[in-house]
C-alpha atoms as a PDB file:
ATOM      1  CA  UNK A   1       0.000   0.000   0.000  1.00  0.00           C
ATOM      2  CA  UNK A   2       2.898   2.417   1.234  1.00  0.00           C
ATOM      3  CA  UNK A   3       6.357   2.579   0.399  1.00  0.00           C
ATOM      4  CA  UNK A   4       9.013   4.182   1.614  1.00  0.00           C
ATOM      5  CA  UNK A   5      12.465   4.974   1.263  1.00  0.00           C
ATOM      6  CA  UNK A   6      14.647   6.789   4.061  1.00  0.00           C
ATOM      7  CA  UNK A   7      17.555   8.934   2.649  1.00  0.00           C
ATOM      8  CA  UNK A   8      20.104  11.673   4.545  1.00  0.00           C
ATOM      9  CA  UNK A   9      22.153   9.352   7.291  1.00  0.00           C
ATOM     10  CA  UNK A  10      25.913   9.064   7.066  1.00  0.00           C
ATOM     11  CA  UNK A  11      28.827  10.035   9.363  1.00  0.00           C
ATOM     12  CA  UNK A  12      29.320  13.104  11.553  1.00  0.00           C
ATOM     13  CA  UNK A  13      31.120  14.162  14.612  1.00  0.00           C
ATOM     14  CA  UNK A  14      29.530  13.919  18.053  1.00  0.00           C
ATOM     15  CA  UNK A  15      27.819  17.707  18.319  1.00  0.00           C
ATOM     16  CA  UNK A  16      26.894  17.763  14.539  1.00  0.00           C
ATOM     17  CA  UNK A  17      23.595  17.531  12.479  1.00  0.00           C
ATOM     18  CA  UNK A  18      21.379  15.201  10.281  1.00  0.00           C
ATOM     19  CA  UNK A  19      18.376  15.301   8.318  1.00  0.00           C
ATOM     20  CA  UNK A  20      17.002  12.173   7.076  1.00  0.00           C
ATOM     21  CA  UNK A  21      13.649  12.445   4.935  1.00  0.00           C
ATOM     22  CA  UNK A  22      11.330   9.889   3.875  1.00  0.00           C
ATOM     23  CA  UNK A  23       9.684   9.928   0.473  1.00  0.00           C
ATOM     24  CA  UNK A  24       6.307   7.685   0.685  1.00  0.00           C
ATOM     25  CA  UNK A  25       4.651   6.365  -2.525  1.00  0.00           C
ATOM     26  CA  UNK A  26       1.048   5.084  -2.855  1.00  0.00           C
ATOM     27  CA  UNK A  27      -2.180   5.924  -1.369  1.00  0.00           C
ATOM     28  CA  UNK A  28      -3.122   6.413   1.910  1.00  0.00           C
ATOM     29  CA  UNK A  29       0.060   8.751   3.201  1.00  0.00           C
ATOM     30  CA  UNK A  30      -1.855  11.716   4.862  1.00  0.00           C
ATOM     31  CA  UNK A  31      -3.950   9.308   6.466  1.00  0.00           C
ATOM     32  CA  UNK A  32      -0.854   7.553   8.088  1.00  0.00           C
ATOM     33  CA  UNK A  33       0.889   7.904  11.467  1.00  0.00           C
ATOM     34  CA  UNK A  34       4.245   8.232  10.689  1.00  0.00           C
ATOM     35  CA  UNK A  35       7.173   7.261  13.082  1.00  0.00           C
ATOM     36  CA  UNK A  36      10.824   7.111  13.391  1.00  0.00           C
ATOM     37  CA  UNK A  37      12.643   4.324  14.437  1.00  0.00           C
ATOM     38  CA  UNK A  38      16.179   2.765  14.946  1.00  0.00           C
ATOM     39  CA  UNK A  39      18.226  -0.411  15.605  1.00  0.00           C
ATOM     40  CA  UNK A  40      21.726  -0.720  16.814  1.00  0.00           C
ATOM     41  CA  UNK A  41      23.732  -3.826  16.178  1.00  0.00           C
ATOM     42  CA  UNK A  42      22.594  -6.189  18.746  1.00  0.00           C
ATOM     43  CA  UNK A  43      19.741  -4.104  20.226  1.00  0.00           C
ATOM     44  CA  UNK A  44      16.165  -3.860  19.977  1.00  0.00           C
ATOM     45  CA  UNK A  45      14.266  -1.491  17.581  1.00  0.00           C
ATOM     46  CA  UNK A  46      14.151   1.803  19.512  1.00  0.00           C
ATOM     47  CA  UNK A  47      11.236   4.084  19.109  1.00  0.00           C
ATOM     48  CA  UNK A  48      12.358   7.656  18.344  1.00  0.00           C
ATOM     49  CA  UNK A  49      10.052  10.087  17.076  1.00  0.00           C
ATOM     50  CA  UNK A  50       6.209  10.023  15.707  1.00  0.00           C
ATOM     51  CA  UNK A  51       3.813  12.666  14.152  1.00  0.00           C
ATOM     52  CA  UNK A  52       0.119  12.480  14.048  1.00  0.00           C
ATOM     53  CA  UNK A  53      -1.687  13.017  10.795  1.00  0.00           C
ATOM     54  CA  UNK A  54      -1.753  16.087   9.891  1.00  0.00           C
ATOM     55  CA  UNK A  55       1.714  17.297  12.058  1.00  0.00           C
ATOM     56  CA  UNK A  56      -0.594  18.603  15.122  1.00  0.00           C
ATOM     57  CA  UNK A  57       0.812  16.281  17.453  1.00  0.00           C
ATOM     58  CA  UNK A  58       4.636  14.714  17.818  1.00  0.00           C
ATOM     59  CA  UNK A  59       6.066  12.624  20.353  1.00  0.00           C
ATOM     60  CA  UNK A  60       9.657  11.932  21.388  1.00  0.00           C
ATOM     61  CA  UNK A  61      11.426   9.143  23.139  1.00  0.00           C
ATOM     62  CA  UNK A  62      13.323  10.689  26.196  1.00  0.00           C
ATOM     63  CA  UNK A  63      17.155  10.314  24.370  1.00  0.00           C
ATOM     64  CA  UNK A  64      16.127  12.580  21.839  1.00  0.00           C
ATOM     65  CA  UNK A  65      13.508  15.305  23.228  1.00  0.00           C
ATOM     66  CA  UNK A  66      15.002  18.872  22.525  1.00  0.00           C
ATOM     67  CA  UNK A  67      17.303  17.292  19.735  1.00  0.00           C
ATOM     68  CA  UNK A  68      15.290  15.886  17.538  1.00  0.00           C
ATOM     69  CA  UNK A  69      13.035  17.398  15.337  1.00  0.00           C
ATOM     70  CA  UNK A  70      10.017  14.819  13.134  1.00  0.00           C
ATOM     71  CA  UNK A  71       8.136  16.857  10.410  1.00  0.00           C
ATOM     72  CA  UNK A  72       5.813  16.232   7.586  1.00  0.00           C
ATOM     73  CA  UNK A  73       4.956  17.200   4.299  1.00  0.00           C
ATOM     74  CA  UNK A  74       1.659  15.573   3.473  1.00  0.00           C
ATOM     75  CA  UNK A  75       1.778  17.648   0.200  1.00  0.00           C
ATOM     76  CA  UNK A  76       5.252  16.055  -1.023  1.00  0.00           C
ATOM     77  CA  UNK A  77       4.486  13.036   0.520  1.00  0.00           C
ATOM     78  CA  UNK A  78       7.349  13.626   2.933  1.00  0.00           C
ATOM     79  CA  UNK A  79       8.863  12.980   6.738  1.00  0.00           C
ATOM     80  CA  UNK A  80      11.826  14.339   8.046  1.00  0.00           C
ATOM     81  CA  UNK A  81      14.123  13.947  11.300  1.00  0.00           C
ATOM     82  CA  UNK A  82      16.519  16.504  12.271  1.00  0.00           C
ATOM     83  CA  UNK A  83      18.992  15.695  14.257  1.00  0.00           C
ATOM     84  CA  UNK A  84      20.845  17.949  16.421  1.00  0.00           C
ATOM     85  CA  UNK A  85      23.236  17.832  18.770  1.00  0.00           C
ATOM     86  CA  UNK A  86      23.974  14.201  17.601  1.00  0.00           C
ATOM     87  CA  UNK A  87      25.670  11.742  20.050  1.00  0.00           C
ATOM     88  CA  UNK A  88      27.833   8.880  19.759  1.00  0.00           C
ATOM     89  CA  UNK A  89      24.392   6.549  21.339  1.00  0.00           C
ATOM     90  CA  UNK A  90      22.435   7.997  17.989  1.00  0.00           C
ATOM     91  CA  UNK A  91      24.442   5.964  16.296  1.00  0.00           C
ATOM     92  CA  UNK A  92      22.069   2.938  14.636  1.00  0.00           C
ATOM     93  CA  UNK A  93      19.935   2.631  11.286  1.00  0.00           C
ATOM     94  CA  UNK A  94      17.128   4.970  11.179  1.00  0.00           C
ATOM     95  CA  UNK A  95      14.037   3.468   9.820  1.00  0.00           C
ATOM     96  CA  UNK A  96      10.885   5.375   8.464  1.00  0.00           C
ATOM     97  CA  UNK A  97       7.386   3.879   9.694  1.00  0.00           C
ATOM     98  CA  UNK A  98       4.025   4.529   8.501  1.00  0.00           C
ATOM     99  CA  UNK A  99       0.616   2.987  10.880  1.00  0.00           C
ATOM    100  CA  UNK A 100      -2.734   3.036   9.820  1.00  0.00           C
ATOM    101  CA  UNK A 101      -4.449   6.071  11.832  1.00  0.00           C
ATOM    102  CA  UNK A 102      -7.462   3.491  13.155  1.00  0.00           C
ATOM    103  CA  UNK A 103      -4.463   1.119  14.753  1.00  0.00           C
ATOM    104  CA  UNK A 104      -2.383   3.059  16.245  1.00  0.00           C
ATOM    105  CA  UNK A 105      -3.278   4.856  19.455  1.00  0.00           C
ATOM    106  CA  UNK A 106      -1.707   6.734  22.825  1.00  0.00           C
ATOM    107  CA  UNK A 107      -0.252   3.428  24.241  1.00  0.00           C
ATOM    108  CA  UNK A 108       1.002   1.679  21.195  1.00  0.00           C
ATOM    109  CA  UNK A 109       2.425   4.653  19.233  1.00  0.00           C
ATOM    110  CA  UNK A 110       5.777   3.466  20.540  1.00  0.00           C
ATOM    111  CA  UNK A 111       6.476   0.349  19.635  1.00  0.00           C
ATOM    112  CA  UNK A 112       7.161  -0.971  16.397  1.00  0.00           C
ATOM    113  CA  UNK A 113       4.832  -3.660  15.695  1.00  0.00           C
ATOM    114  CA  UNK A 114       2.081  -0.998  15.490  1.00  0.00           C
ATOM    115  CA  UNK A 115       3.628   0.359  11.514  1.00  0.00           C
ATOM    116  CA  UNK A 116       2.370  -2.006   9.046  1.00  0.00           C
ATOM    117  CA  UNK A 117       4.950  -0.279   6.423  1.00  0.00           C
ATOM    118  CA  UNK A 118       8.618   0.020   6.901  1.00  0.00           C
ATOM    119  CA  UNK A 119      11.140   1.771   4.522  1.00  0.00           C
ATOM    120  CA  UNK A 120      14.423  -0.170   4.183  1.00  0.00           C
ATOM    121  CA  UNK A 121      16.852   2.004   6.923  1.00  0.00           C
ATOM    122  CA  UNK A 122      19.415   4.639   6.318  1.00  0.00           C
ATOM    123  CA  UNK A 123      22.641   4.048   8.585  1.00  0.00           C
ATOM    124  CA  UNK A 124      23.085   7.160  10.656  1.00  0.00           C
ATOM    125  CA  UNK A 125      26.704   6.909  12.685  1.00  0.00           C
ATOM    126  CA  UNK A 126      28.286   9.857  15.292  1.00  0.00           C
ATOM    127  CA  UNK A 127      31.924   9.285  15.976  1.00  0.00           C
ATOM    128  CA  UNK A 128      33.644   9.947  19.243  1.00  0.00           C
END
């Protein structure tokens, strides 16, 4: 129904900046919840960011509230992170998610298994 492809990671110096965008294809995009996700080598997917339909609500996971940014272009068919003040611990692939608006809710909006569509990652690493 939805695809999408994350662009924008690559390497930067601890204190630096990022912003990864995610183009989505097909129907349905404005009615999505759209998250931000990422996975470090032997961790768990880690919530990061998500913004409501129309970009009147946004939520954060605590590691990156007041340095992270999530925005959306419903016209474009866009998502973006910015990423500020990155950190050595941001390192991970960043992974664009999109939920159907009648599944996802206040409690589950944080966990992965609520985004039925995934793009494929963008590697996003912060040296030392």
């Amino acid at each position: 129904q939805v695809q999408l492809v994350e662009s924008g990671g690559g390497l930067v110096q601890a204190g630096g900046s990022l912003r990864l965008s995610c183009a989505a294809s097909g129907r349905g995009f404005s009615n999505k919840i759209m998250g931000w996700f990422r996975q470090a080598p032997g961790n768990e997917r880690e919530f990061v960011a998500a913004i409501s339909l129309n970009g009147g609500n946004v939520y954060y996971s605590d590691s990156v509230r007041g340095r992270f940014t999530i925005s959306r272009d419903n016209a474009k068919g866009m998502v973006y992170l910015q990423m500020n003040s990155l950190k050595p611990e941001d390192t991970a692939v960043y992974y664009c998610a999109a939920g159907d608006r009648d599944t996802v809710n206040v409690v589950n909006i944080r966990y992965a298994p609520t985004y039925a569509y995934w793009g494929q990652g963008t590697q996003v690493t912060v040296a030392s």
